[in-house]
PDB file of N, CA and C in Angstrom:
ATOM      1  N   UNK A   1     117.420 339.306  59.023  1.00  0.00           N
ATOM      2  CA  UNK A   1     118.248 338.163  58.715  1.00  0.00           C
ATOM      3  C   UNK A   1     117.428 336.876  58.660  1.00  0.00           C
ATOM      4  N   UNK A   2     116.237 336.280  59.436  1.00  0.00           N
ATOM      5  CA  UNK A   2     115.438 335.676  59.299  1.00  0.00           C
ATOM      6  C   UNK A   2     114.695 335.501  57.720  1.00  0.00           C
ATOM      7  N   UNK A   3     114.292 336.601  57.722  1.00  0.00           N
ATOM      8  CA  UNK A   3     113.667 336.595  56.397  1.00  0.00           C
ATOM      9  C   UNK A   3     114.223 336.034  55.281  1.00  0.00           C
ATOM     10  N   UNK A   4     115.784 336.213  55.165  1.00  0.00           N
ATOM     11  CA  UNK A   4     116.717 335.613  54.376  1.00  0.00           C
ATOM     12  C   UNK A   4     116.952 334.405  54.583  1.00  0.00           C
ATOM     13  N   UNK A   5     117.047 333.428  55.671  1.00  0.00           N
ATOM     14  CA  UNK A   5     117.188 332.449  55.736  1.00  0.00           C
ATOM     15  C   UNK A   5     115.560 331.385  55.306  1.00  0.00           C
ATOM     16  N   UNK A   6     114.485 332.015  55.749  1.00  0.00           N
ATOM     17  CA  UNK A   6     113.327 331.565  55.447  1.00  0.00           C
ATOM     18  C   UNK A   6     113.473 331.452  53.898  1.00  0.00           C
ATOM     19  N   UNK A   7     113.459 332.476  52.855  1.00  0.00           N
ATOM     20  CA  UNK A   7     113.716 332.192  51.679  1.00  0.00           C
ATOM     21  C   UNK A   7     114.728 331.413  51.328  1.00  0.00           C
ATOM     22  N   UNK A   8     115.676 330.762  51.827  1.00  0.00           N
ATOM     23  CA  UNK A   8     116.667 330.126  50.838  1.00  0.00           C
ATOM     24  C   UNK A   8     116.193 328.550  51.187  1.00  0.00           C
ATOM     25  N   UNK A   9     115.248 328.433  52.458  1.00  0.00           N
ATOM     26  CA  UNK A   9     115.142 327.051  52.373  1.00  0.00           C
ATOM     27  C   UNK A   9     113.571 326.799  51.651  1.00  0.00           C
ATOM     28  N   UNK A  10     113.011 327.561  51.467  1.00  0.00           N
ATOM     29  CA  UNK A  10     111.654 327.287  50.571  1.00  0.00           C
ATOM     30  C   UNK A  10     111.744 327.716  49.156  1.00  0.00           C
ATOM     31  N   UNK A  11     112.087 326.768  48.727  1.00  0.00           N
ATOM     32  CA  UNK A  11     112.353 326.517  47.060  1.00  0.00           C
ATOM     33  C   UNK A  11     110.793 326.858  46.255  1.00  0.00           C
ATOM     34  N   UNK A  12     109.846 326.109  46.831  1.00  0.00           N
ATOM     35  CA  UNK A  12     109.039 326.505  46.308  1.00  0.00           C
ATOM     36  C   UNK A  12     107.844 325.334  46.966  1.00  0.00           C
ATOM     37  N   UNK A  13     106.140 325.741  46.870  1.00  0.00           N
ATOM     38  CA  UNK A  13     105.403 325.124  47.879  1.00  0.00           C
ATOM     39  C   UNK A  13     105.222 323.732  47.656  1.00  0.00           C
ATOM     40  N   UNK A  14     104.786 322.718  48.017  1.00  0.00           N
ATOM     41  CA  UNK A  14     104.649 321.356  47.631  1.00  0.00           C
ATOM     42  C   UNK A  14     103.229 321.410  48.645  1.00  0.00           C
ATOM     43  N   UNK A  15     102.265 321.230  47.941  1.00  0.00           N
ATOM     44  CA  UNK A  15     100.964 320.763  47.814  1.00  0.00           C
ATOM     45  C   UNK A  15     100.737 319.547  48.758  1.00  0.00           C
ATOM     46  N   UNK A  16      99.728 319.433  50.043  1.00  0.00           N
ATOM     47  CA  UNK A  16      99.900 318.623  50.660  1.00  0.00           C
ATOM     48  C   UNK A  16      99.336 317.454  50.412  1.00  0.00           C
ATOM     49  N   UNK A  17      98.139 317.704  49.296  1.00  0.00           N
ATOM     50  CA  UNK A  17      97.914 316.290  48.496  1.00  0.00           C
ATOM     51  C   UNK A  17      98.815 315.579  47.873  1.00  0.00           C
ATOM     52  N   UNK A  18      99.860 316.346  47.041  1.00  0.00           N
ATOM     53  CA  UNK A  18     100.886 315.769  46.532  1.00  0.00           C
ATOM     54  C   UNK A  18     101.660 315.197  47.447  1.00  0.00           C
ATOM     55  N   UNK A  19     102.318 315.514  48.525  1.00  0.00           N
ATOM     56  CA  UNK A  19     103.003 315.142  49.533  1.00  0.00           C
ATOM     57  C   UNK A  19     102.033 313.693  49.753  1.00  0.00           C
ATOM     58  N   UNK A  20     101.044 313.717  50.234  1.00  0.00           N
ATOM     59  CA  UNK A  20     100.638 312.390  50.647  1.00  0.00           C
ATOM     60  C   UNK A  20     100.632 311.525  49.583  1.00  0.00           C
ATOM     61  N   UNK A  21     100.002 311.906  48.359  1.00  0.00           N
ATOM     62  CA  UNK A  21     100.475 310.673  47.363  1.00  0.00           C
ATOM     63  C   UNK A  21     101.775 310.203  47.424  1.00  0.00           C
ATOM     64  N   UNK A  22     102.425 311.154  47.330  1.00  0.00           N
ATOM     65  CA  UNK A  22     103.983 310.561  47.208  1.00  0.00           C
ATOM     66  C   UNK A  22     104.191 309.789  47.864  1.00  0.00           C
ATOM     67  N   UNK A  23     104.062 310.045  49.505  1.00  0.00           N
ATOM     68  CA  UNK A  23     104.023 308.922  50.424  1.00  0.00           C
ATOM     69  C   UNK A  23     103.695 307.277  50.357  1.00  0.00           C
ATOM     70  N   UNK A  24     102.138 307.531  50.051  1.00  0.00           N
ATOM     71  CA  UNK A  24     101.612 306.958  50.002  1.00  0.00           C
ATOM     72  C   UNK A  24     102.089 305.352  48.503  1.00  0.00           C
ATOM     73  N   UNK A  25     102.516 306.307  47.601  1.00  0.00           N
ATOM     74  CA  UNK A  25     102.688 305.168  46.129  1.00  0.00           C
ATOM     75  C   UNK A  25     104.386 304.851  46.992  1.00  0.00           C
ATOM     76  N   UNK A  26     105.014 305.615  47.407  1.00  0.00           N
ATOM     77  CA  UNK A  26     106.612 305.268  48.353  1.00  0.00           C
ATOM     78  C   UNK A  26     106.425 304.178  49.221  1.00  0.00           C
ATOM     79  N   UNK A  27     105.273 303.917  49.621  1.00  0.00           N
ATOM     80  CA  UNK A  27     104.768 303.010  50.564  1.00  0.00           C
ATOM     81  C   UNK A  27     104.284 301.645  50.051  1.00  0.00           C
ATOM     82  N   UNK A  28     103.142 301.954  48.521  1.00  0.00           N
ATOM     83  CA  UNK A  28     102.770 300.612  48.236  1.00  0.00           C
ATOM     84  C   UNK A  28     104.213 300.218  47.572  1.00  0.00           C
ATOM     85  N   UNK A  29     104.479 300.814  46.845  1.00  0.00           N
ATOM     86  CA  UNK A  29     105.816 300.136  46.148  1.00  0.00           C
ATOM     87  C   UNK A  29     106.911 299.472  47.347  1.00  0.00           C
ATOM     88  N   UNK A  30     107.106 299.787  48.251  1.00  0.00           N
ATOM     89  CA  UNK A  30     107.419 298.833  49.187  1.00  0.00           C
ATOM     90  C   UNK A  30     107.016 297.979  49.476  1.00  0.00           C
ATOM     91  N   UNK A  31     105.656 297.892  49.895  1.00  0.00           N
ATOM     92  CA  UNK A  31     104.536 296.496  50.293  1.00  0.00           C
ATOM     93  C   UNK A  31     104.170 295.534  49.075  1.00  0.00           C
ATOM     94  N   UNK A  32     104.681 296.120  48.135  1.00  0.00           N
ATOM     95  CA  UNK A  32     104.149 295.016  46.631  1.00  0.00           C
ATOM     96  C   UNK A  32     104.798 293.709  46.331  1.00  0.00           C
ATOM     97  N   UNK A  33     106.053 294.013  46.721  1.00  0.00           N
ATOM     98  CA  UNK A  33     106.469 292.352  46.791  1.00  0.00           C
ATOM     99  C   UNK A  33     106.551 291.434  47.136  1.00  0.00           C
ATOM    100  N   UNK A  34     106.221 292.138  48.848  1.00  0.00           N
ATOM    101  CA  UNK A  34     105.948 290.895  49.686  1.00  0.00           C
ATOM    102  C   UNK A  34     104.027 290.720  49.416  1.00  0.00           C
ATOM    103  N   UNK A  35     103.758 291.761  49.339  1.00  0.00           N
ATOM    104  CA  UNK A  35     101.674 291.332  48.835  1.00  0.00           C
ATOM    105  C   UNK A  35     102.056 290.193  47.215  1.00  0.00           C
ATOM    106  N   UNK A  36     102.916 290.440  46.545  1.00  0.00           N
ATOM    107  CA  UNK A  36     102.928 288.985  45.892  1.00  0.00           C
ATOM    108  C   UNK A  36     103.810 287.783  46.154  1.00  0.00           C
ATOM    109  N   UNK A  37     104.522 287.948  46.951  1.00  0.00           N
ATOM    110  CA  UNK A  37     105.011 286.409  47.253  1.00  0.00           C
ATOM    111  C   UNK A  37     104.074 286.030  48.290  1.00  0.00           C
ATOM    112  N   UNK A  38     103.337 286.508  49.263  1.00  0.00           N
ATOM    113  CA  UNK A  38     102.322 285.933  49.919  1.00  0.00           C
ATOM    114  C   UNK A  38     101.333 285.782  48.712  1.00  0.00           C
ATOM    115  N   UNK A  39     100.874 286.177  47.859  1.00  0.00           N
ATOM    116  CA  UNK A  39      99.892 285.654  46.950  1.00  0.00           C
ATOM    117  C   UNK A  39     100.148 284.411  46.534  1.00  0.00           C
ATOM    118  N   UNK A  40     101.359 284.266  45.680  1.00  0.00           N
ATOM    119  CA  UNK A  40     102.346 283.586  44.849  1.00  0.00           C
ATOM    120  C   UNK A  40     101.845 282.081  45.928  1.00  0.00           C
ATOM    121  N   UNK A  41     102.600 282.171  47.147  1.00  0.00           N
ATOM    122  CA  UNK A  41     102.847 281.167  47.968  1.00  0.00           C
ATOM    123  C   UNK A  41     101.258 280.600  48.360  1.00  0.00           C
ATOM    124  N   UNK A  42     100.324 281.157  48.631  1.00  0.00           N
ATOM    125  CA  UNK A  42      98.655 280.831  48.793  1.00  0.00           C
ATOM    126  C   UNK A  42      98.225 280.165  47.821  1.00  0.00           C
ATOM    127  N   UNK A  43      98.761 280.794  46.797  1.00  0.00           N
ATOM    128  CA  UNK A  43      98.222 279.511  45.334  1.00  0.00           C
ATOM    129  C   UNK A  43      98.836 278.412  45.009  1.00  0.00           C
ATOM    130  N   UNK A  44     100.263 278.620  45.895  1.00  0.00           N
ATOM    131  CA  UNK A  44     100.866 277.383  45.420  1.00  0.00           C
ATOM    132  C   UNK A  44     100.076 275.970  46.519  1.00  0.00           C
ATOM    133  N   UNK A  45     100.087 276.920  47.721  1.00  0.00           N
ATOM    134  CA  UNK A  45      99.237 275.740  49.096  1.00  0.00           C
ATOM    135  C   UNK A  45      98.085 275.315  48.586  1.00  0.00           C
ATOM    136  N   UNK A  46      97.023 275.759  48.028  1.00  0.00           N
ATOM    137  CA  UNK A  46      96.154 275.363  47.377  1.00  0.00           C
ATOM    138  C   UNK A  46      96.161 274.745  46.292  1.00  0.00           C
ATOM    139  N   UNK A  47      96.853 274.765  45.255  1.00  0.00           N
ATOM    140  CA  UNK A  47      97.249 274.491  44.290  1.00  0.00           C
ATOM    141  C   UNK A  47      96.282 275.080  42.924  1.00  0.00           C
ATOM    142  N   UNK A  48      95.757 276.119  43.120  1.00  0.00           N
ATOM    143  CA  UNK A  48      95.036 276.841  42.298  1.00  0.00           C
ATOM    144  C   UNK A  48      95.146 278.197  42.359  1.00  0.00           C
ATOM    145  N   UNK A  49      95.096 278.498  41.567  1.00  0.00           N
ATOM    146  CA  UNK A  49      96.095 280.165  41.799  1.00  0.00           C
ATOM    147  C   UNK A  49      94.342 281.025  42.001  1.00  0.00           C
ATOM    148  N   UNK A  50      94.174 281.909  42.796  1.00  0.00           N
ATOM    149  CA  UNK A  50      93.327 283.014  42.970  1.00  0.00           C
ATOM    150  C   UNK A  50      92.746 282.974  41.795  1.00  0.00           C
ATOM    151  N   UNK A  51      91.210 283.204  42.103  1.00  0.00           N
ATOM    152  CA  UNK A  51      90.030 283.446  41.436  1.00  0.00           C
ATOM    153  C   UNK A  51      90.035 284.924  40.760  1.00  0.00           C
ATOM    154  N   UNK A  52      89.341 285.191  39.594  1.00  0.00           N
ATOM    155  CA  UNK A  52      89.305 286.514  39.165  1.00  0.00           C
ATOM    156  C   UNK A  52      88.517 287.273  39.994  1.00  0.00           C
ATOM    157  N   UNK A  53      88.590 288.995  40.341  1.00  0.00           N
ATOM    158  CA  UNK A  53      87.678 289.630  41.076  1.00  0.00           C
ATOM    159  C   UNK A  53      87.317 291.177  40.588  1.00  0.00           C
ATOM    160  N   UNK A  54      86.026 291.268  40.510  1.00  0.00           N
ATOM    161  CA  UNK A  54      85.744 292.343  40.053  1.00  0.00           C
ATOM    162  C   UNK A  54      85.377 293.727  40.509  1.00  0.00           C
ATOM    163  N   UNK A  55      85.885 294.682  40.328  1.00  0.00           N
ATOM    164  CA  UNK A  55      85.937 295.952  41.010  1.00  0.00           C
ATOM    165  C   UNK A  55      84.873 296.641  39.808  1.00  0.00           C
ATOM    166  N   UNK A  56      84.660 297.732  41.087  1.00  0.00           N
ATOM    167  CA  UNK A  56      83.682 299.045  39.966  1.00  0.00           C
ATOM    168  C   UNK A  56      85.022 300.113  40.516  1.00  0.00           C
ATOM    169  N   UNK A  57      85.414 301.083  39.415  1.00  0.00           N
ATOM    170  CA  UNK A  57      86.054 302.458  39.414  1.00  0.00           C
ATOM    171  C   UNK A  57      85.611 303.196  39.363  1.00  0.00           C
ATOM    172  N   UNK A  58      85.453 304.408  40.256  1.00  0.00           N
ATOM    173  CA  UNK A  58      85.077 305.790  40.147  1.00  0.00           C
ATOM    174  C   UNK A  58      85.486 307.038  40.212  1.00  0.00           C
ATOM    175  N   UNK A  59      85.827 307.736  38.997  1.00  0.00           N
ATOM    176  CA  UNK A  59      86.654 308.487  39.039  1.00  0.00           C
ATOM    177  C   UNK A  59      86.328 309.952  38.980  1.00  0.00           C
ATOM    178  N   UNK A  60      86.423 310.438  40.653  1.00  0.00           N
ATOM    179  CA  UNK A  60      85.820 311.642  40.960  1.00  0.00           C
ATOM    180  C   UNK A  60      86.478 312.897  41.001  1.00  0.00           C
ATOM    181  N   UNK A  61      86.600 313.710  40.241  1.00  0.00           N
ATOM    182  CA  UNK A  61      87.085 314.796  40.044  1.00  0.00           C
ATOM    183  C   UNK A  61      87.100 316.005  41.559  1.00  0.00           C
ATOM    184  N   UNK A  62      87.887 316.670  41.823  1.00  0.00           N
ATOM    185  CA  UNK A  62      87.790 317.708  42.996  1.00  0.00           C
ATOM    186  C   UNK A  62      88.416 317.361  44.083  1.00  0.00           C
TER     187      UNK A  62
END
């Protein structure tokens, strides 16, 4: 009877990398609006909005 109940609640596996992304983009998309009204509001105190900044990307496969 176990066995039967084990199958009806595992639909199918979810990948624990996937799981953490999910989390993880569930998370910035929460923090993004207040990371720009604190931006927003810093440029206004200064009265010059943030400097440009440059990143290097690396996009590593595995």
């Amino acid at each position: 009877m176990s066995a039967v109940v084990d199958d009806q609640r595992c639909f199918g596996t979810l990948p624990r990398r996937s799981l953490v992304q999910m989390g993880l983009s569930g998370l910035g998309s929460l923090a993004l609006p207040d990371l720009l009204r604190l931006e927003s509001e810093a440029a206004s105190r200064t009265g010059r909005s943030p400097g440009g900044k440059s990143i290097i990307v690396l996009w590593l496969w595995g």
